[in-house]
C-alpha atoms as a PDB file:
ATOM      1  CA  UNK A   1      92.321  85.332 114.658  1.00  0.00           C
ATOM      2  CA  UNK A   2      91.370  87.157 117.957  1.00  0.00           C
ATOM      3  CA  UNK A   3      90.733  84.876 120.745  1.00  0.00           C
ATOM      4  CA  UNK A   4      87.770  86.551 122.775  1.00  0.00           C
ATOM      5  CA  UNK A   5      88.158  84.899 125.686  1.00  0.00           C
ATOM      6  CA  UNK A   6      91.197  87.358 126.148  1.00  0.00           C
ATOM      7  CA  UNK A   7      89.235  90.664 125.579  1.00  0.00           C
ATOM      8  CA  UNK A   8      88.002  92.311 128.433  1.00  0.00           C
ATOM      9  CA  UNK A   9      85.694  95.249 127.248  1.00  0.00           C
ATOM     10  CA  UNK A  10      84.205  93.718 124.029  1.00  0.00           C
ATOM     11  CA  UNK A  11      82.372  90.722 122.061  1.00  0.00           C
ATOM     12  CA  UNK A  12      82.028  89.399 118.657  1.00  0.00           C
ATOM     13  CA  UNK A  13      78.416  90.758 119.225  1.00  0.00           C
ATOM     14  CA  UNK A  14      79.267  94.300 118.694  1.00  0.00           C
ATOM     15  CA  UNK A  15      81.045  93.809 115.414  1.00  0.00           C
ATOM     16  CA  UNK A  16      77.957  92.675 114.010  1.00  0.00           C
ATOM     17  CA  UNK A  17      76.646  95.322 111.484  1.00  0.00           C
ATOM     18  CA  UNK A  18      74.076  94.937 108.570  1.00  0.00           C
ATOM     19  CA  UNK A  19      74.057  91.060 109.721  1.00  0.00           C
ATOM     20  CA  UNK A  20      77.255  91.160 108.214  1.00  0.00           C
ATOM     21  CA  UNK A  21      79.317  89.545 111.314  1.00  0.00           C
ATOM     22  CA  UNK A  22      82.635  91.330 111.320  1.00  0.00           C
ATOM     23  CA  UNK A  23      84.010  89.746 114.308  1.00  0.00           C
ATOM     24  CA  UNK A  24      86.063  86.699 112.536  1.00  0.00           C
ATOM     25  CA  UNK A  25      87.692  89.809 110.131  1.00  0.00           C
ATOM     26  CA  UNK A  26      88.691  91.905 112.818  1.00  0.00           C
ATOM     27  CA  UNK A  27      92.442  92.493 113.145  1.00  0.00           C
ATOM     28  CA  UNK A  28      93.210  91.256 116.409  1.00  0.00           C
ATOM     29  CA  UNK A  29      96.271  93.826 116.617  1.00  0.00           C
ATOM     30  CA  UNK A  30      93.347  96.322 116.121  1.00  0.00           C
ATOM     31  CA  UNK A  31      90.969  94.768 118.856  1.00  0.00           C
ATOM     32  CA  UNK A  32      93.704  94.435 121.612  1.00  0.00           C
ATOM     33  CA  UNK A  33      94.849  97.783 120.636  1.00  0.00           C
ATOM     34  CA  UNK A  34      90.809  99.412 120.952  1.00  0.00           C
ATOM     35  CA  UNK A  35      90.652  97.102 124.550  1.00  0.00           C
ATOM     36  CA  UNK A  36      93.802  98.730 125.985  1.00  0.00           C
ATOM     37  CA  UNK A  37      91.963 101.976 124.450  1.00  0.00           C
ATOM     38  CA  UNK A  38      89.274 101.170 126.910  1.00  0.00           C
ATOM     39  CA  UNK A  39      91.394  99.789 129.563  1.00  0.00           C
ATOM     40  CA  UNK A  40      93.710 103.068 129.854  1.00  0.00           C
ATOM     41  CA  UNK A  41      91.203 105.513 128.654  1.00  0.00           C
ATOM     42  CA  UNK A  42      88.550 104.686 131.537  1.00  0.00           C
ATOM     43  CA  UNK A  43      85.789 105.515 129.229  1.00  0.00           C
ATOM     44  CA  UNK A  44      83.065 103.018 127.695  1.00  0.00           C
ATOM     45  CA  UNK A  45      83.256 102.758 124.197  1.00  0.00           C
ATOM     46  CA  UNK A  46      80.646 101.493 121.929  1.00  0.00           C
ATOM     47  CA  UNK A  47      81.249 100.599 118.584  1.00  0.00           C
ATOM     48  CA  UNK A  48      78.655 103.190 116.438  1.00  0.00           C
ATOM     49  CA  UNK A  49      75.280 102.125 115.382  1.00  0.00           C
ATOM     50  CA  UNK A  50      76.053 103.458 111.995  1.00  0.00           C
ATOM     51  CA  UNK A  51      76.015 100.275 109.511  1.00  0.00           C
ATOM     52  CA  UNK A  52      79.299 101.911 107.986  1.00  0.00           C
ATOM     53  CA  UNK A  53      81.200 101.834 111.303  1.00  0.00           C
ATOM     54  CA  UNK A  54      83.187  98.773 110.667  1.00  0.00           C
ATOM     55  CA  UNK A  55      82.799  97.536 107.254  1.00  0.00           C
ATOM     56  CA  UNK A  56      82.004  98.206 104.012  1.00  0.00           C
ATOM     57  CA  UNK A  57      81.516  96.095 100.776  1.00  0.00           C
ATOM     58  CA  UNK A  58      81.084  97.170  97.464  1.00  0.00           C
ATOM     59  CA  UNK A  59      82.067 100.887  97.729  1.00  0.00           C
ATOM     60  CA  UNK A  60      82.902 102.746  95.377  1.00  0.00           C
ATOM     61  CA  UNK A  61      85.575 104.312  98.031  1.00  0.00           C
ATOM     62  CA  UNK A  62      88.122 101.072  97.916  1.00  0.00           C
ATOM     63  CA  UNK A  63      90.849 103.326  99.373  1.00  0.00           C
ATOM     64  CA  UNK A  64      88.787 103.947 102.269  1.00  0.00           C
ATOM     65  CA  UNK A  65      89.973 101.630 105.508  1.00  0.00           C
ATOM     66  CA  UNK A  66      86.206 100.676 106.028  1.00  0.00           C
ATOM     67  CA  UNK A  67      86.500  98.950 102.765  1.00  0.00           C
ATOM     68  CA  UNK A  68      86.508  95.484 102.645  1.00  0.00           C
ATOM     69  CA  UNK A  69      86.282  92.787  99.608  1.00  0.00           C
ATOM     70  CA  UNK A  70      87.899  90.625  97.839  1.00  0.00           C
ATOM     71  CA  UNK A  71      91.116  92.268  98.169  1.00  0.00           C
ATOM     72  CA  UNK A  72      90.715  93.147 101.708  1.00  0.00           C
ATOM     73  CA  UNK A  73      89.918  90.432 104.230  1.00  0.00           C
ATOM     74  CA  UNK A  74      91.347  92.042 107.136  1.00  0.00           C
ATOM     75  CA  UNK A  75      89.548  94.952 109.048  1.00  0.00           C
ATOM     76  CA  UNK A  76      91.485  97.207 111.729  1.00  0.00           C
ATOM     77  CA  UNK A  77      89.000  99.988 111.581  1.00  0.00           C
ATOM     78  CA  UNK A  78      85.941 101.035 113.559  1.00  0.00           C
ATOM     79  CA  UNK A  79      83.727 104.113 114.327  1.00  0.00           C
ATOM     80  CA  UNK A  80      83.460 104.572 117.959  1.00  0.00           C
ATOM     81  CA  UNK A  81      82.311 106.750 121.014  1.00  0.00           C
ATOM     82  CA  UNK A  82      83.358 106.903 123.918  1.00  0.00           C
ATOM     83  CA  UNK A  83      81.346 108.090 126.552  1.00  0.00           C
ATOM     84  CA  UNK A  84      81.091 108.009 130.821  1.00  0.00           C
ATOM     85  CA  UNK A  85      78.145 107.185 132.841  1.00  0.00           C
ATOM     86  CA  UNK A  86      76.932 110.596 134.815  1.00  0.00           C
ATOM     87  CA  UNK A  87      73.693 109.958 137.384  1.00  0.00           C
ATOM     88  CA  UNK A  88      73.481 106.499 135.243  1.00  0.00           C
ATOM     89  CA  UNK A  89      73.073 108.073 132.240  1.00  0.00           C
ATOM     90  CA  UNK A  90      75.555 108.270 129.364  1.00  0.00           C
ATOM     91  CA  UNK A  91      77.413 111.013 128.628  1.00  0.00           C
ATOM     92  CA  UNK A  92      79.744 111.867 125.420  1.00  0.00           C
ATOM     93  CA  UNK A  93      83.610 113.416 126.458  1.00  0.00           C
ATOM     94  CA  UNK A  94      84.172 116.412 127.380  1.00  0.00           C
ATOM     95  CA  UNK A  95      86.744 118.585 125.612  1.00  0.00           C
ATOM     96  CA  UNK A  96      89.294 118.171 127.584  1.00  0.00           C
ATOM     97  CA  UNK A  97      88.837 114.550 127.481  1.00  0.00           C
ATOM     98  CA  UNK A  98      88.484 114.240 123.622  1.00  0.00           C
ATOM     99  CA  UNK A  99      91.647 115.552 123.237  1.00  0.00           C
ATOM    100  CA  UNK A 100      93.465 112.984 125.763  1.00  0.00           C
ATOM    101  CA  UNK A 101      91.809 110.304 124.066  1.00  0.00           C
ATOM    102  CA  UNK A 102      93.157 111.086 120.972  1.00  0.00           C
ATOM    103  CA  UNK A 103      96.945 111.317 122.367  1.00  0.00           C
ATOM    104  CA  UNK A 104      96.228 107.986 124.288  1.00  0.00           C
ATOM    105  CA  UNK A 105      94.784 106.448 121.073  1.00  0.00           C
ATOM    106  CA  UNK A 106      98.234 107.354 118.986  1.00  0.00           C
ATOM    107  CA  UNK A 107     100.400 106.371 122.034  1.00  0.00           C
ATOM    108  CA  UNK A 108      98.602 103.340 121.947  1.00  0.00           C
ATOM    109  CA  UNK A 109      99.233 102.399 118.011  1.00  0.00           C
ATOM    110  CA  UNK A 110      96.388 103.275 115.776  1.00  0.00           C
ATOM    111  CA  UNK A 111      97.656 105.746 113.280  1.00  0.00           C
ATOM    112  CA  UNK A 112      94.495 106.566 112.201  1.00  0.00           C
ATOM    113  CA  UNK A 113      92.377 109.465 114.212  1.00  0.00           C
ATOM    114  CA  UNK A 114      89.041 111.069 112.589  1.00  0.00           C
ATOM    115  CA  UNK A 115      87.105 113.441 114.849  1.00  0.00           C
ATOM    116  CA  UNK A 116      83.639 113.575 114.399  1.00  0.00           C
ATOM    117  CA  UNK A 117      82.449 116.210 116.528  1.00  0.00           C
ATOM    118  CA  UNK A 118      78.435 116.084 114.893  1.00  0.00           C
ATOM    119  CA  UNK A 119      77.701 112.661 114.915  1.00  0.00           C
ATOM    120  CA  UNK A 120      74.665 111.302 116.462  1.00  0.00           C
ATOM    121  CA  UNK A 121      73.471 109.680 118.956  1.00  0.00           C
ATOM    122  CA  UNK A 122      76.919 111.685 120.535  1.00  0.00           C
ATOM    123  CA  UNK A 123      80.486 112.436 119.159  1.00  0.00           C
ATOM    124  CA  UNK A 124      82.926 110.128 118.450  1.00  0.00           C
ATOM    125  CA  UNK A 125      85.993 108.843 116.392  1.00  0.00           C
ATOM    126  CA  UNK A 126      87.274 107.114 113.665  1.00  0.00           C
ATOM    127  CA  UNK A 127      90.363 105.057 114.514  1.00  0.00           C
ATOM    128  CA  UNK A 128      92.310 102.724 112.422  1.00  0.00           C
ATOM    129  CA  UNK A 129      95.890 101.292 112.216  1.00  0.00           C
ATOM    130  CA  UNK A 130      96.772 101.626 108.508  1.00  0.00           C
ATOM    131  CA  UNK A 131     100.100 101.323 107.192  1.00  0.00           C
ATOM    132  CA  UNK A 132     101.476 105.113 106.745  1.00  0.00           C
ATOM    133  CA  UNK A 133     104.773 105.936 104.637  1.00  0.00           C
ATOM    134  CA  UNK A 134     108.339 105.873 106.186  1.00  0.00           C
ATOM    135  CA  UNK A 135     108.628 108.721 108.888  1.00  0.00           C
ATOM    136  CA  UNK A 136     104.674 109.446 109.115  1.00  0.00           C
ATOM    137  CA  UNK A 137     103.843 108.646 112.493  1.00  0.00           C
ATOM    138  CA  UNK A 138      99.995 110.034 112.202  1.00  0.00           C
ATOM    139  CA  UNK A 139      96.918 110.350 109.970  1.00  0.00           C
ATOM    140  CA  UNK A 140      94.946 112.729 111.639  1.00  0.00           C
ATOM    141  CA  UNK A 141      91.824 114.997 110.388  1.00  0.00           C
ATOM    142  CA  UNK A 142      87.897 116.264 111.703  1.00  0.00           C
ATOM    143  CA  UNK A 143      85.305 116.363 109.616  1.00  0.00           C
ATOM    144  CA  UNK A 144      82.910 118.882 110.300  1.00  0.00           C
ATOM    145  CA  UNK A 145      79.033 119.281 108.405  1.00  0.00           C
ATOM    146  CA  UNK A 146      78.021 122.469 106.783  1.00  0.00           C
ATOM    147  CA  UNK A 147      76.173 124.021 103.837  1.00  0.00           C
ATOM    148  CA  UNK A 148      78.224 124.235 101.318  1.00  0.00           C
ATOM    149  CA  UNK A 149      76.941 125.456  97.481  1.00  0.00           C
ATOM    150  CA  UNK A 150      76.206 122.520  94.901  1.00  0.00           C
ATOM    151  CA  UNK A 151      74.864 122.883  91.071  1.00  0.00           C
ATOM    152  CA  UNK A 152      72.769 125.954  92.521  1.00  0.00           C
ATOM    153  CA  UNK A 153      71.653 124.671  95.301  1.00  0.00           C
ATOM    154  CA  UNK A 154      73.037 124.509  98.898  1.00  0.00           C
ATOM    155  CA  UNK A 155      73.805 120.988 100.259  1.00  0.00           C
ATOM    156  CA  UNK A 156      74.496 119.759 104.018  1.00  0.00           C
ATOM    157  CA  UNK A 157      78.295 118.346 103.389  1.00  0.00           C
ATOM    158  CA  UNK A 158      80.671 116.877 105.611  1.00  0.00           C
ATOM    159  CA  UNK A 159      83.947 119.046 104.843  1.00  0.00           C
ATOM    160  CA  UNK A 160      87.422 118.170 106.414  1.00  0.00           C
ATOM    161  CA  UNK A 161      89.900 119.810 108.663  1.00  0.00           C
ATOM    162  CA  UNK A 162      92.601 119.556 110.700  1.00  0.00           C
ATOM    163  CA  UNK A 163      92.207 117.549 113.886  1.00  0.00           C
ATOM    164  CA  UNK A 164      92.743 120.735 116.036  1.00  0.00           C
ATOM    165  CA  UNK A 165      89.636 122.240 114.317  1.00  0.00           C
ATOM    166  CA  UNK A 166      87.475 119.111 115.351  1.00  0.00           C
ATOM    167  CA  UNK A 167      88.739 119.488 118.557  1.00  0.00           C
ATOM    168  CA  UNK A 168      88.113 122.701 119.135  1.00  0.00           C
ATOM    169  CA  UNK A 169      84.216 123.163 118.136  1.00  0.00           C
ATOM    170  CA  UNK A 170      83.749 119.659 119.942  1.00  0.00           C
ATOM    171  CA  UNK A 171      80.356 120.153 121.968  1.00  0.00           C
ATOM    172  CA  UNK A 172      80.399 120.136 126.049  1.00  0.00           C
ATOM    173  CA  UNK A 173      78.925 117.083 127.313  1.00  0.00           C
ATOM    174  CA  UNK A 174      75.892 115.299 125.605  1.00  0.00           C
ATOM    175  CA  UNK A 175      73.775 113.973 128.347  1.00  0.00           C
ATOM    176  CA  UNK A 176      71.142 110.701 127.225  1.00  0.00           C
ATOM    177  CA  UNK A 177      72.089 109.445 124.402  1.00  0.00           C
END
């Protein structure tokens, strides 16, 4: 169980989604690791306001690392963004830095790195540390929305890539978010 009191850049507050409080199911290997992610980093990081971006029950996705139920009672997942603080307002990461953060975030130990270059309010990240297979090091993808064709129709779709792609169409600063 995490002990708080030894976590510089977060509370149990923000873990809190759906008044489901995730806090007490945290991993604390996961929240000292996303601390020192803040720590190193420089950069704020809030947790998303999405209520997926920690947990979720009862999906119909139980190999997803948001999942949690009865055979999962140990989250080290979370949706995040980081962001800076320009003329007191907050500002997502630039390119440049999106790409550091990632490297930082793997030095770091999560083994689990999602860009998410469209979300709103601003982009962010999906990190996790998940158990890989002997000699993977890395889980790494973007996801990326666009119309793709459905039974006849064209749908809005988020549609996965490589990191690098995510990376590369990530949008210059977001200002206000």
């Amino acid at each position: 169980m995490t002990n708080w009191n030894e976590i510089r850049h977060f509370a149990p507050r923000e873990f809190n989604r759906n008044d489901i409080d995730f806090a007490p199911v945290m991993s604390e290997k996961f929240i000292l690791g996303l601390d020192e992610l803040r720590e190193q980093s420089g950069h704020r990081i809030m947790i998303s306001p999405n209520k997926h971006a920690l947990g979720r029950r009862n999906t119909k996705y139980k190999s997803s690392q948001h999942y949690f139920g009865l055979e999962v009672t140990e989250l080290s997942v979370a949706d995040i963004i980081p962001y800076s603080r320009i003329d007191g307002e907050k500002c997502s990461l630039s390119r440049v830095e999106a790409r550091s953060f990632v490297e930082l975030a793997a030095d770091i130990g999560f083994t689990g790195i999602g860009v998410y270059p469209m979300w709103h309010p601003a982009s962010g990240f999906h990190i996790d540390m998940r158990e890989l297979p002997a000699g993977r090091q890395l889980a790494s993808w973007a996801a990326l929305m666009e119309d793709v064709p459905y039974e006849g129709n064209i749908i809005r779709k988020q549609v996965y890539y490589g990191i690098e792609t995510g990376l590369s169409v990530w949008s210059e600063i977001k200002k206000g978010f």
